[in-house]
PDB file of N, CA and C in Angstrom:
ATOM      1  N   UNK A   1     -36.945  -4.104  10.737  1.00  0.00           N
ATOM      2  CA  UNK A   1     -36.065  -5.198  11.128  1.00  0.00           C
ATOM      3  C   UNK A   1     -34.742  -5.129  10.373  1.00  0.00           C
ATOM      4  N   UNK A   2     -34.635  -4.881   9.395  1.00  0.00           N
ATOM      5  CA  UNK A   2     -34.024  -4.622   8.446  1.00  0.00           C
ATOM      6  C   UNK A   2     -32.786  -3.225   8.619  1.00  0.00           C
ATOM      7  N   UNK A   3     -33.152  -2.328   9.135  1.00  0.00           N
ATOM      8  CA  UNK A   3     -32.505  -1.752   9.969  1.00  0.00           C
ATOM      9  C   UNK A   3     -31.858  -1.860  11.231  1.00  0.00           C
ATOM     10  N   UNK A   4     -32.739  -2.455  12.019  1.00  0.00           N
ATOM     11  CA  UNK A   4     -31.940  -3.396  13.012  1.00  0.00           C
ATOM     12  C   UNK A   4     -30.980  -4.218  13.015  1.00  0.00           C
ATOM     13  N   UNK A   5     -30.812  -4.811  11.897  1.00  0.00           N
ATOM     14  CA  UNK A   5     -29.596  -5.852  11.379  1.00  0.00           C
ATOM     15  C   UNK A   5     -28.611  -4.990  11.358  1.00  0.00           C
ATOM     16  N   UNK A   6     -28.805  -4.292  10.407  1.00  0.00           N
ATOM     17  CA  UNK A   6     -27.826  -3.150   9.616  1.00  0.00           C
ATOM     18  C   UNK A   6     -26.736  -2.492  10.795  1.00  0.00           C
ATOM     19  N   UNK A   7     -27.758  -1.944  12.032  1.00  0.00           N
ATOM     20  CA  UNK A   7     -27.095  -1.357  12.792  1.00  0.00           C
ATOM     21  C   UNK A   7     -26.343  -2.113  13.097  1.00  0.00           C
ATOM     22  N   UNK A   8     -27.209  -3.245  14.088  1.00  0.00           N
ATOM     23  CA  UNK A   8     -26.086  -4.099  15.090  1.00  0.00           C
ATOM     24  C   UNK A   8     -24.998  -4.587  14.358  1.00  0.00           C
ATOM     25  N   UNK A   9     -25.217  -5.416  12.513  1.00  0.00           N
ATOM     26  CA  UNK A   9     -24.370  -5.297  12.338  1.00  0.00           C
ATOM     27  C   UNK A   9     -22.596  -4.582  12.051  1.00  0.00           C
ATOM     28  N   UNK A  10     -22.915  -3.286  11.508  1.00  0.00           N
ATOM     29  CA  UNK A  10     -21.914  -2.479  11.696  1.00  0.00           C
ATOM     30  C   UNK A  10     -21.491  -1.471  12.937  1.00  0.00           C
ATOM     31  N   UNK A  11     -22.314  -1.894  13.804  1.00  0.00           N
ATOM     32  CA  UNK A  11     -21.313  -1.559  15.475  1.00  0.00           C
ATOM     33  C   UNK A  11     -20.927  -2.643  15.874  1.00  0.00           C
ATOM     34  N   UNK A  12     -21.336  -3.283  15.188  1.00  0.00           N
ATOM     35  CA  UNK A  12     -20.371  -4.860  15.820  1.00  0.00           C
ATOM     36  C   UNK A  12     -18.493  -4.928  14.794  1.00  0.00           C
ATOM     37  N   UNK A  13     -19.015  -4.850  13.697  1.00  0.00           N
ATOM     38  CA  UNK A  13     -17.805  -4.359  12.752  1.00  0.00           C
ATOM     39  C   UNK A  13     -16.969  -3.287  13.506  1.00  0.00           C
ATOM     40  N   UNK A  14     -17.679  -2.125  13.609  1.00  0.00           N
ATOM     41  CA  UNK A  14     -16.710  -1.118  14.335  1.00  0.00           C
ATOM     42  C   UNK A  14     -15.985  -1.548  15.975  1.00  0.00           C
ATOM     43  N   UNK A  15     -16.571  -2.144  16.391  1.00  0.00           N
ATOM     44  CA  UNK A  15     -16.157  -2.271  17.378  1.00  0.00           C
ATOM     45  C   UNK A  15     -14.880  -3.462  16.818  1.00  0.00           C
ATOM     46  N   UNK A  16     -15.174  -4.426  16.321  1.00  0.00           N
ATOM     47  CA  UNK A  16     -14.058  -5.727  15.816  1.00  0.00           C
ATOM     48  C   UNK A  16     -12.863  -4.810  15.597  1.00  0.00           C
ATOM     49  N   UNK A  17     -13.155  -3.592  14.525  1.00  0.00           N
ATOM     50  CA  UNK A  17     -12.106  -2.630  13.504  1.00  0.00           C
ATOM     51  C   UNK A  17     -11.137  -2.129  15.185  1.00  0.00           C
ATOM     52  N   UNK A  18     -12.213  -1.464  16.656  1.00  0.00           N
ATOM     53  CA  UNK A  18     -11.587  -1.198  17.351  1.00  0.00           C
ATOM     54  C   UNK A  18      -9.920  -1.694  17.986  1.00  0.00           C
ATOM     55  N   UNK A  19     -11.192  -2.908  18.347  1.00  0.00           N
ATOM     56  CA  UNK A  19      -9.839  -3.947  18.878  1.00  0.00           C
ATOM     57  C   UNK A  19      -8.467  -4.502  18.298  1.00  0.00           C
ATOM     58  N   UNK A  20      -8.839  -4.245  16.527  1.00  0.00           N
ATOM     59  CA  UNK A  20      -7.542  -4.494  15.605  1.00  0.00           C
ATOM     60  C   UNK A  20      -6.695  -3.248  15.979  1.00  0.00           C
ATOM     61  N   UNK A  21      -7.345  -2.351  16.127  1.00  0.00           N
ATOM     62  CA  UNK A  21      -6.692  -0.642  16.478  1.00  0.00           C
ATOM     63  C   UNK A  21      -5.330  -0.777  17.878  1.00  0.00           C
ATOM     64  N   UNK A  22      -6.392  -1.484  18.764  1.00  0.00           N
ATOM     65  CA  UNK A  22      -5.532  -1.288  20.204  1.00  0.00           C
ATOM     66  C   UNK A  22      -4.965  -2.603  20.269  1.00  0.00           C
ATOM     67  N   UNK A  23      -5.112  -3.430  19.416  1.00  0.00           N
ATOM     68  CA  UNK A  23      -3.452  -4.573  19.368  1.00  0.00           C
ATOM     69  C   UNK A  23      -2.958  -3.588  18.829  1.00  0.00           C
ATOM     70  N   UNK A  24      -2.544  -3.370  17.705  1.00  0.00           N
ATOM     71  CA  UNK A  24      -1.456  -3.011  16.935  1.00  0.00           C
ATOM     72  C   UNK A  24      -0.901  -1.909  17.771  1.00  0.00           C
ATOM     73  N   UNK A  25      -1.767  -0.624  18.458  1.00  0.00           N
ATOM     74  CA  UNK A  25      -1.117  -0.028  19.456  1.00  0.00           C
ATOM     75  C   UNK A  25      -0.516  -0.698  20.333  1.00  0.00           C
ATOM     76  N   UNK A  26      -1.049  -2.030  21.331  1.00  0.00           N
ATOM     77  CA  UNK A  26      -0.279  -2.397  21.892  1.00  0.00           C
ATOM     78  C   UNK A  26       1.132  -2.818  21.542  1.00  0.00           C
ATOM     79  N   UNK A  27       1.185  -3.343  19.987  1.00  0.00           N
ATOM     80  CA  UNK A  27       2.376  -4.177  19.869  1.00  0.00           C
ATOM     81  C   UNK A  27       3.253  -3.006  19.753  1.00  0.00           C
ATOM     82  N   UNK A  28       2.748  -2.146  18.914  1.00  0.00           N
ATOM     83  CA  UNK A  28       4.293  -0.055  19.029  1.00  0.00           C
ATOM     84  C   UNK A  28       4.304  -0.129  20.649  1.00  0.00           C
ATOM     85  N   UNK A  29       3.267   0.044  21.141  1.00  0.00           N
ATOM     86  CA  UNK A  29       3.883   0.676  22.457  1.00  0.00           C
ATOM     87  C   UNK A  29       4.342  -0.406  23.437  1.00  0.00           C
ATOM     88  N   UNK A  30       4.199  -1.690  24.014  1.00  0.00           N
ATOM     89  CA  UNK A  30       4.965  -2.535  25.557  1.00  0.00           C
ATOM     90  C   UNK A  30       6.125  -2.518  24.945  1.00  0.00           C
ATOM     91  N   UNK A  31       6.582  -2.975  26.127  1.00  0.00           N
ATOM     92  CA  UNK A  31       8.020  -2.809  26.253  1.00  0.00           C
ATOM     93  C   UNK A  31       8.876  -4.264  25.449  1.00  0.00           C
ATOM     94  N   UNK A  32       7.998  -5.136  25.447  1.00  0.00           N
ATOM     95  CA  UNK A  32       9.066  -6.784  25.646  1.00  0.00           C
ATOM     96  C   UNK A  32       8.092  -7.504  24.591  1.00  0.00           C
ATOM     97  N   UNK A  33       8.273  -8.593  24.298  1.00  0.00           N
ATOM     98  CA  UNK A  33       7.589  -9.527  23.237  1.00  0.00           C
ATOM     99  C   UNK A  33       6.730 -10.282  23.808  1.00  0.00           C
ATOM    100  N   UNK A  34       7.163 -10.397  25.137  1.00  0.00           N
ATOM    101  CA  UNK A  34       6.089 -11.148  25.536  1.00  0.00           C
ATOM    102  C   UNK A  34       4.507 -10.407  25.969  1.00  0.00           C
ATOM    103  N   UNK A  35       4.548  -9.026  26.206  1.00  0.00           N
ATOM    104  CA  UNK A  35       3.841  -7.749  26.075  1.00  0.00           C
ATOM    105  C   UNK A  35       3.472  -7.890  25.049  1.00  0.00           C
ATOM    106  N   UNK A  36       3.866  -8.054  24.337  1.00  0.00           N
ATOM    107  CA  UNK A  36       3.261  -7.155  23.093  1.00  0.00           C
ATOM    108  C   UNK A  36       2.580  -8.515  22.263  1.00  0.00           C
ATOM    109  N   UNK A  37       2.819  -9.862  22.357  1.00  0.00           N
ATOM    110  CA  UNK A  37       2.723 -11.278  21.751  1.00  0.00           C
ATOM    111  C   UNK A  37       0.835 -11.261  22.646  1.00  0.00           C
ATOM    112  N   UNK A  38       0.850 -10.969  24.193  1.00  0.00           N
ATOM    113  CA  UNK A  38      -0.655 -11.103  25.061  1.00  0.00           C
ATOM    114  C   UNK A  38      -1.176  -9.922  24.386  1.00  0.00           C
ATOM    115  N   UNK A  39      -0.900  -8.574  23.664  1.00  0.00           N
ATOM    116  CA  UNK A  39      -1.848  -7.805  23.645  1.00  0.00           C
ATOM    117  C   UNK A  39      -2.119  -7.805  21.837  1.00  0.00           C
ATOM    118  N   UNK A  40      -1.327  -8.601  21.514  1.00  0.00           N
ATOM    119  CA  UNK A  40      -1.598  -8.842  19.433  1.00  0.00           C
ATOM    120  C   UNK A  40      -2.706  -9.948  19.880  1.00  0.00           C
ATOM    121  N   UNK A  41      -2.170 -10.760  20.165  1.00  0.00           N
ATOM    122  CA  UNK A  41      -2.992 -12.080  20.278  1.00  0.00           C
ATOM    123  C   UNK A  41      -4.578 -12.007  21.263  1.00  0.00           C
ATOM    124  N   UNK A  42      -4.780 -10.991  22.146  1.00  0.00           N
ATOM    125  CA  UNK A  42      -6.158 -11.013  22.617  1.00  0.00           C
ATOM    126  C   UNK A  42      -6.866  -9.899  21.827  1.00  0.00           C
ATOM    127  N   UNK A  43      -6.403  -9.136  21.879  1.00  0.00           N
ATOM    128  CA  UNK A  43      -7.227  -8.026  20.534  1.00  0.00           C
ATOM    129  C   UNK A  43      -7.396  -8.511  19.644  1.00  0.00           C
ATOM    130  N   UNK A  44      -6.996  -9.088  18.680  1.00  0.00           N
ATOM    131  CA  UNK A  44      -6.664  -9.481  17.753  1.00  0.00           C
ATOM    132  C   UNK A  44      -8.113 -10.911  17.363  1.00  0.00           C
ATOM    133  N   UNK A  45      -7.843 -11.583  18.574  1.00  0.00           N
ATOM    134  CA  UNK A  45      -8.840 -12.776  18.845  1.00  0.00           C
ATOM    135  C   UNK A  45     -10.264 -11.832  18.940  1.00  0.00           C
ATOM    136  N   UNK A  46     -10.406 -10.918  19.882  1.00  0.00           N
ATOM    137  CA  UNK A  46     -11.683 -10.336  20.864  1.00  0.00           C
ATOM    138  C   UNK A  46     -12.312  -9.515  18.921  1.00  0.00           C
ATOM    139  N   UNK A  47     -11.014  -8.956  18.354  1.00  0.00           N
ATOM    140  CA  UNK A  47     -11.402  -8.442  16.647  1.00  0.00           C
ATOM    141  C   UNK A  47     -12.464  -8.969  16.208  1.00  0.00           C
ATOM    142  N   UNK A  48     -11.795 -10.209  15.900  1.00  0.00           N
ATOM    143  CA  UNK A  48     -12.080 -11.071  14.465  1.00  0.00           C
ATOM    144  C   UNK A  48     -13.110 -11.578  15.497  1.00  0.00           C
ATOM    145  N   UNK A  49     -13.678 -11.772  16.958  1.00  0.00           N
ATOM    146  CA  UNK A  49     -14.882 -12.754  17.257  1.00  0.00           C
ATOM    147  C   UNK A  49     -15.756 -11.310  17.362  1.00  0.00           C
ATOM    148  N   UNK A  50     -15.783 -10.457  16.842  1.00  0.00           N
ATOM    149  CA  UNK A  50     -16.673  -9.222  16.921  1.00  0.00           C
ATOM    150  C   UNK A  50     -16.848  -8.816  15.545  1.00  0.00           C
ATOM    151  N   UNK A  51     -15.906  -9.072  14.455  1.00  0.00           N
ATOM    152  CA  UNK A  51     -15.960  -8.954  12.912  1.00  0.00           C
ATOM    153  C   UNK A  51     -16.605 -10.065  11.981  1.00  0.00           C
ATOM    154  N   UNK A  52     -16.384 -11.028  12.450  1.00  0.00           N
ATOM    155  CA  UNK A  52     -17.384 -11.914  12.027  1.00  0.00           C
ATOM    156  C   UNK A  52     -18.431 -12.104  12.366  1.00  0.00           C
ATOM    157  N   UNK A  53     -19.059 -12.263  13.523  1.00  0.00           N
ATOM    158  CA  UNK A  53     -20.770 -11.978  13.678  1.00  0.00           C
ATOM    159  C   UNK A  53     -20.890 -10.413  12.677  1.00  0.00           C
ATOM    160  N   UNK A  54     -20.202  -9.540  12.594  1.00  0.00           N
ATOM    161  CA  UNK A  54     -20.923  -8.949  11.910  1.00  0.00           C
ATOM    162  C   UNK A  54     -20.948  -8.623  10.679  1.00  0.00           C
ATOM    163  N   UNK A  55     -20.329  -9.373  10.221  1.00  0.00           N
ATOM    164  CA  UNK A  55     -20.179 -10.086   8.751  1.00  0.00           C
ATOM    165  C   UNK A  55     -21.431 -11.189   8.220  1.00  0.00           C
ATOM    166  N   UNK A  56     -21.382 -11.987   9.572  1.00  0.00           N
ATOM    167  CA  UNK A  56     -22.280 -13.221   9.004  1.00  0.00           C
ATOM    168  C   UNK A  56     -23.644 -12.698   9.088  1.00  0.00           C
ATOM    169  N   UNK A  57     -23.774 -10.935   9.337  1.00  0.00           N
ATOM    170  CA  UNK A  57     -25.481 -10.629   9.520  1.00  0.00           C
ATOM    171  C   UNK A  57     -25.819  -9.813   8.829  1.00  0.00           C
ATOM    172  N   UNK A  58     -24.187  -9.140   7.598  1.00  0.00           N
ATOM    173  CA  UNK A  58     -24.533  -9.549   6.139  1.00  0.00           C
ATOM    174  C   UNK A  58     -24.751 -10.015   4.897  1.00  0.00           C
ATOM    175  N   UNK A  59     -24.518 -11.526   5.297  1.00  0.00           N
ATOM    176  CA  UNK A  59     -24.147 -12.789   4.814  1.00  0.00           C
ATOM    177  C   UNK A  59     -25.508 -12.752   3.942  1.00  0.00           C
ATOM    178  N   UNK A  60     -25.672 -13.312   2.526  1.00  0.00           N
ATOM    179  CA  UNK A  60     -26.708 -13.481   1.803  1.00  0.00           C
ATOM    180  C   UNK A  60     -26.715 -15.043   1.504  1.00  0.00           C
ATOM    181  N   UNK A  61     -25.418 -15.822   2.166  1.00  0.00           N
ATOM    182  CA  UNK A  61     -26.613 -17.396   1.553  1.00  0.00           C
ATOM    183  C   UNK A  61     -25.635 -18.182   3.015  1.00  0.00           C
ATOM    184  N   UNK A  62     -26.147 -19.324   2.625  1.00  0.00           N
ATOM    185  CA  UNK A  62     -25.625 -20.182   3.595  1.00  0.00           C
ATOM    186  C   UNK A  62     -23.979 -20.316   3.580  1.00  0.00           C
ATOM    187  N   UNK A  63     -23.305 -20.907   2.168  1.00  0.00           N
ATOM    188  CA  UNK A  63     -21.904 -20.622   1.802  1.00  0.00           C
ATOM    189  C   UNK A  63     -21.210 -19.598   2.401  1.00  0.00           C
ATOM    190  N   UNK A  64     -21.891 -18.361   2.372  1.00  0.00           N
ATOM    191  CA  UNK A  64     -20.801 -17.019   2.960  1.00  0.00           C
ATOM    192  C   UNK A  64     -20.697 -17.753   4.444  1.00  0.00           C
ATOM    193  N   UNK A  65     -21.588 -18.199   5.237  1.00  0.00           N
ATOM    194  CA  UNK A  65     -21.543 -18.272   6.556  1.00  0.00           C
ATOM    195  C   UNK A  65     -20.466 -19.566   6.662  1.00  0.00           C
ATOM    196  N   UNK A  66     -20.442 -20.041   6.166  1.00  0.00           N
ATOM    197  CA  UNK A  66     -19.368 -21.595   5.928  1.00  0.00           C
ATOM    198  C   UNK A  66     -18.003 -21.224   5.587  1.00  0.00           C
ATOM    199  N   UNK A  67     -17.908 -19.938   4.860  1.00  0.00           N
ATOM    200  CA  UNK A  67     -16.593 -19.743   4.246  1.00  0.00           C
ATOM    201  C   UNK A  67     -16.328 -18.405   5.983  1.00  0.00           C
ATOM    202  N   UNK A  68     -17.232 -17.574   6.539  1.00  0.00           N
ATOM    203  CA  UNK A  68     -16.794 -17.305   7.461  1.00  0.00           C
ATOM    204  C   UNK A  68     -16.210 -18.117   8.623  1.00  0.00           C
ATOM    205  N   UNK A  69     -16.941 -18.759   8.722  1.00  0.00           N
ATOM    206  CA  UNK A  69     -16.619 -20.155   9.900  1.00  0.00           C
ATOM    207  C   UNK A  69     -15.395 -20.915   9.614  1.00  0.00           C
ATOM    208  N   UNK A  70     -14.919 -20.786   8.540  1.00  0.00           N
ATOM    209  CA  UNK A  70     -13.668 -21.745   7.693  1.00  0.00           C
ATOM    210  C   UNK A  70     -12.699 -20.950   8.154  1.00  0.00           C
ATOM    211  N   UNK A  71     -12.839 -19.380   7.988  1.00  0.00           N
ATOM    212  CA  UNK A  71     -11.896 -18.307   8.314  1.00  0.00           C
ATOM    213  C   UNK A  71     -11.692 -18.314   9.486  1.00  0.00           C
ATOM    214  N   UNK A  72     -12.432 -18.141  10.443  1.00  0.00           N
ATOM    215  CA  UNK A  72     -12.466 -18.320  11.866  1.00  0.00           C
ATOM    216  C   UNK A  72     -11.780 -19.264  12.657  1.00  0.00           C
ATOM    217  N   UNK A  73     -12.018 -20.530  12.089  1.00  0.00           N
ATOM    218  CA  UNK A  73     -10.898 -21.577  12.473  1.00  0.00           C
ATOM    219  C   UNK A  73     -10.040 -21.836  12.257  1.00  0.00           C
ATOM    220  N   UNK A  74      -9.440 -21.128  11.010  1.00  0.00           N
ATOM    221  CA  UNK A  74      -7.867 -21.531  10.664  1.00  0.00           C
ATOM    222  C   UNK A  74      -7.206 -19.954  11.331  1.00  0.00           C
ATOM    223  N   UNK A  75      -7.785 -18.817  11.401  1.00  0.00           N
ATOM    224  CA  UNK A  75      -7.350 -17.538  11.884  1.00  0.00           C
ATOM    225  C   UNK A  75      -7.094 -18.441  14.006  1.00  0.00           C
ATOM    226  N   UNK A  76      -8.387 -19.015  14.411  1.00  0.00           N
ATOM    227  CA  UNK A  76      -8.078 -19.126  15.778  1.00  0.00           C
ATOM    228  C   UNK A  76      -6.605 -20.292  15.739  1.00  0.00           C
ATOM    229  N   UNK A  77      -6.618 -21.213  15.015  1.00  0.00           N
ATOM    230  CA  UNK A  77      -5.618 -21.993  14.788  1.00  0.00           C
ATOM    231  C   UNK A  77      -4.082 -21.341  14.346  1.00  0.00           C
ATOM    232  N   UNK A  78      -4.249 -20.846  13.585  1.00  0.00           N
ATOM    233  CA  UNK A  78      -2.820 -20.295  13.153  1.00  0.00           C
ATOM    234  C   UNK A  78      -1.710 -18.793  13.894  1.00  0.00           C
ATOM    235  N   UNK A  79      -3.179 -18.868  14.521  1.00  0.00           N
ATOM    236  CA  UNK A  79      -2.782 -17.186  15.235  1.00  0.00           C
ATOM    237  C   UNK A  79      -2.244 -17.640  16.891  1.00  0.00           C
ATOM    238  N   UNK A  80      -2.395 -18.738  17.268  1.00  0.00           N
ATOM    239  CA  UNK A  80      -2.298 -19.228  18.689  1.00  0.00           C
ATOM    240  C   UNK A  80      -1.147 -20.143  18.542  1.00  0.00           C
ATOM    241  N   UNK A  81      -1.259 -20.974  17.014  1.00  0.00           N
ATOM    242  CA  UNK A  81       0.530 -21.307  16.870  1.00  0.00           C
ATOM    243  C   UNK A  81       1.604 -20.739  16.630  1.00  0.00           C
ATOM    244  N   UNK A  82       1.015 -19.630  16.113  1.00  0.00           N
ATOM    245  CA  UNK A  82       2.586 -18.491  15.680  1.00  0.00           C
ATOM    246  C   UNK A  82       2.791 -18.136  16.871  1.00  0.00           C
ATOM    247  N   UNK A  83       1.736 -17.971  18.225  1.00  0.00           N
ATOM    248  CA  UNK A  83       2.116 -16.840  19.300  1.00  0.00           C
ATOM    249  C   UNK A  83       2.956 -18.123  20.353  1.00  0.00           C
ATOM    250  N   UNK A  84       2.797 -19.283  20.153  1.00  0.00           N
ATOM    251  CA  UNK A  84       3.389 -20.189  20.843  1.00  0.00           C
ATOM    252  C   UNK A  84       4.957 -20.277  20.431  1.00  0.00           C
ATOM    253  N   UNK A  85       4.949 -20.085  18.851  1.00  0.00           N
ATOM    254  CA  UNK A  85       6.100 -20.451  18.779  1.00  0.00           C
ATOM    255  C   UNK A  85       7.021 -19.050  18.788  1.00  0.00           C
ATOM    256  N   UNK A  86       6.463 -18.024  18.365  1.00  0.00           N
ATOM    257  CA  UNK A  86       7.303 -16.912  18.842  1.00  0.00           C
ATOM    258  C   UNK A  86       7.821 -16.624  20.349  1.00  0.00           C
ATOM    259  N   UNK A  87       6.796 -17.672  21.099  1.00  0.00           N
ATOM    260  CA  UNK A  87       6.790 -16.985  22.757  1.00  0.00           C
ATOM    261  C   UNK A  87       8.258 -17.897  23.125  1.00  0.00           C
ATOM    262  N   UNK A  88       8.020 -19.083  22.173  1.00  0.00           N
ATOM    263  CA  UNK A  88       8.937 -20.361  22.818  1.00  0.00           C
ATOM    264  C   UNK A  88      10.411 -19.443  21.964  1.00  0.00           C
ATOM    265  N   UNK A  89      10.542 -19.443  21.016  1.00  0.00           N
ATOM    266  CA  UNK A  89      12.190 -18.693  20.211  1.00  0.00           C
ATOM    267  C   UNK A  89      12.622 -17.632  21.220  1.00  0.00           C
ATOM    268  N   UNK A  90      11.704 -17.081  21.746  1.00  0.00           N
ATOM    269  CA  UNK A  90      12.217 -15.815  22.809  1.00  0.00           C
ATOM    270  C   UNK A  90      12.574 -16.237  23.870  1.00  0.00           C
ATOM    271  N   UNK A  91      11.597 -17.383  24.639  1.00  0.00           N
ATOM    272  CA  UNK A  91      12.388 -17.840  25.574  1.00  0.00           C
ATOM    273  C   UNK A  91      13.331 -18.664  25.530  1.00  0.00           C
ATOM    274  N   UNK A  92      13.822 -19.463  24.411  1.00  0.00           N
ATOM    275  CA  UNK A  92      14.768 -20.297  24.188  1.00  0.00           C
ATOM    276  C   UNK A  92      16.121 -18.896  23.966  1.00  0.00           C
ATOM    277  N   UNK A  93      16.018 -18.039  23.310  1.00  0.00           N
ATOM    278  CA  UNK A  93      17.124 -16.758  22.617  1.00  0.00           C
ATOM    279  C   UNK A  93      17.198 -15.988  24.465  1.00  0.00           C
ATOM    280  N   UNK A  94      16.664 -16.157  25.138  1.00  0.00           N
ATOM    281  CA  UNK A  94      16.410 -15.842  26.443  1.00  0.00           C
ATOM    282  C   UNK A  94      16.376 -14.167  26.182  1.00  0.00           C
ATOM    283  N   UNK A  95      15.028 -13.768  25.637  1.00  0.00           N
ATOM    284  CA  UNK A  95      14.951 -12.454  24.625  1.00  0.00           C
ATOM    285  C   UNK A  95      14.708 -11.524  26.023  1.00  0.00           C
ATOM    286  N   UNK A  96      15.270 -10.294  26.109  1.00  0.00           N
ATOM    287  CA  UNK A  96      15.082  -9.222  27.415  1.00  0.00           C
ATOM    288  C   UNK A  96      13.478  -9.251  27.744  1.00  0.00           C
ATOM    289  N   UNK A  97      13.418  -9.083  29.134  1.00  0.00           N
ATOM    290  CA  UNK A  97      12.212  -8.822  29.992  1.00  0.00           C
ATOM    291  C   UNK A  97      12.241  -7.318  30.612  1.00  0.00           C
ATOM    292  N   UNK A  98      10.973  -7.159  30.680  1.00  0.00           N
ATOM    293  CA  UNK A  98      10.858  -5.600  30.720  1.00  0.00           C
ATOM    294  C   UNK A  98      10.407  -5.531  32.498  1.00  0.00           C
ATOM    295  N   UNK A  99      11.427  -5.744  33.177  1.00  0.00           N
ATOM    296  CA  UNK A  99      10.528  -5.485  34.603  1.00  0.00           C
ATOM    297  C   UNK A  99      10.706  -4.672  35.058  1.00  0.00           C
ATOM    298  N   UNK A 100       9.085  -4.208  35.490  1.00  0.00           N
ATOM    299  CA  UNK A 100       8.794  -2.381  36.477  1.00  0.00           C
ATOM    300  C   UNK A 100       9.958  -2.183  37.550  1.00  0.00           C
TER     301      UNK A 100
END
């Protein structure tokens, strides 16, 4: 059983580590901010909800799981207000659009 944890937990990690991989690619490679603001902000989210389950299934007391959950909500909170307010400065600066 004990092995079973182990695994799922660190393909769940690797996979979280993935998705940090292909934001940050996304944000080098689209073209426009608003590109690159949808592909930081859903990787980024899809990460950290794939890095923490597999964190909390090497969690040794109740506290670690409380201080993960603490992280989780101020990361979903703070990461969805920066992308609001960066989205809003660009469209207020009326920042270039990248159309095909």
């Amino acid at each position: 059983m004990d092995l079973v944890l182990t695994l799922l937990s660190w393909s769940l990690l690797l996979c979280g580590a993935f998705f940090f991989i292909a934001g940050t690619v996304g944000l080098l490679r689209f073209p426009d901010i608003y590109c690159r603001l949808h592909a930081v902000t859903k990787a980024d989210t899809l990460g950290l909800g794939l890095l923490l389950p597999g964190l909390a299934l090497q969690a040794d007391s109740p506290d670690r799981l409380g201080t993960l959950l603490l992280v989780w909500l101020l990361v979903m909170g703070s990461g969805a207000t920066a992308c609001q307010m960066l989205a809003r400065y660009a469209r207020e600066t009326e920042a270039p659009v990248d159309d095909p």
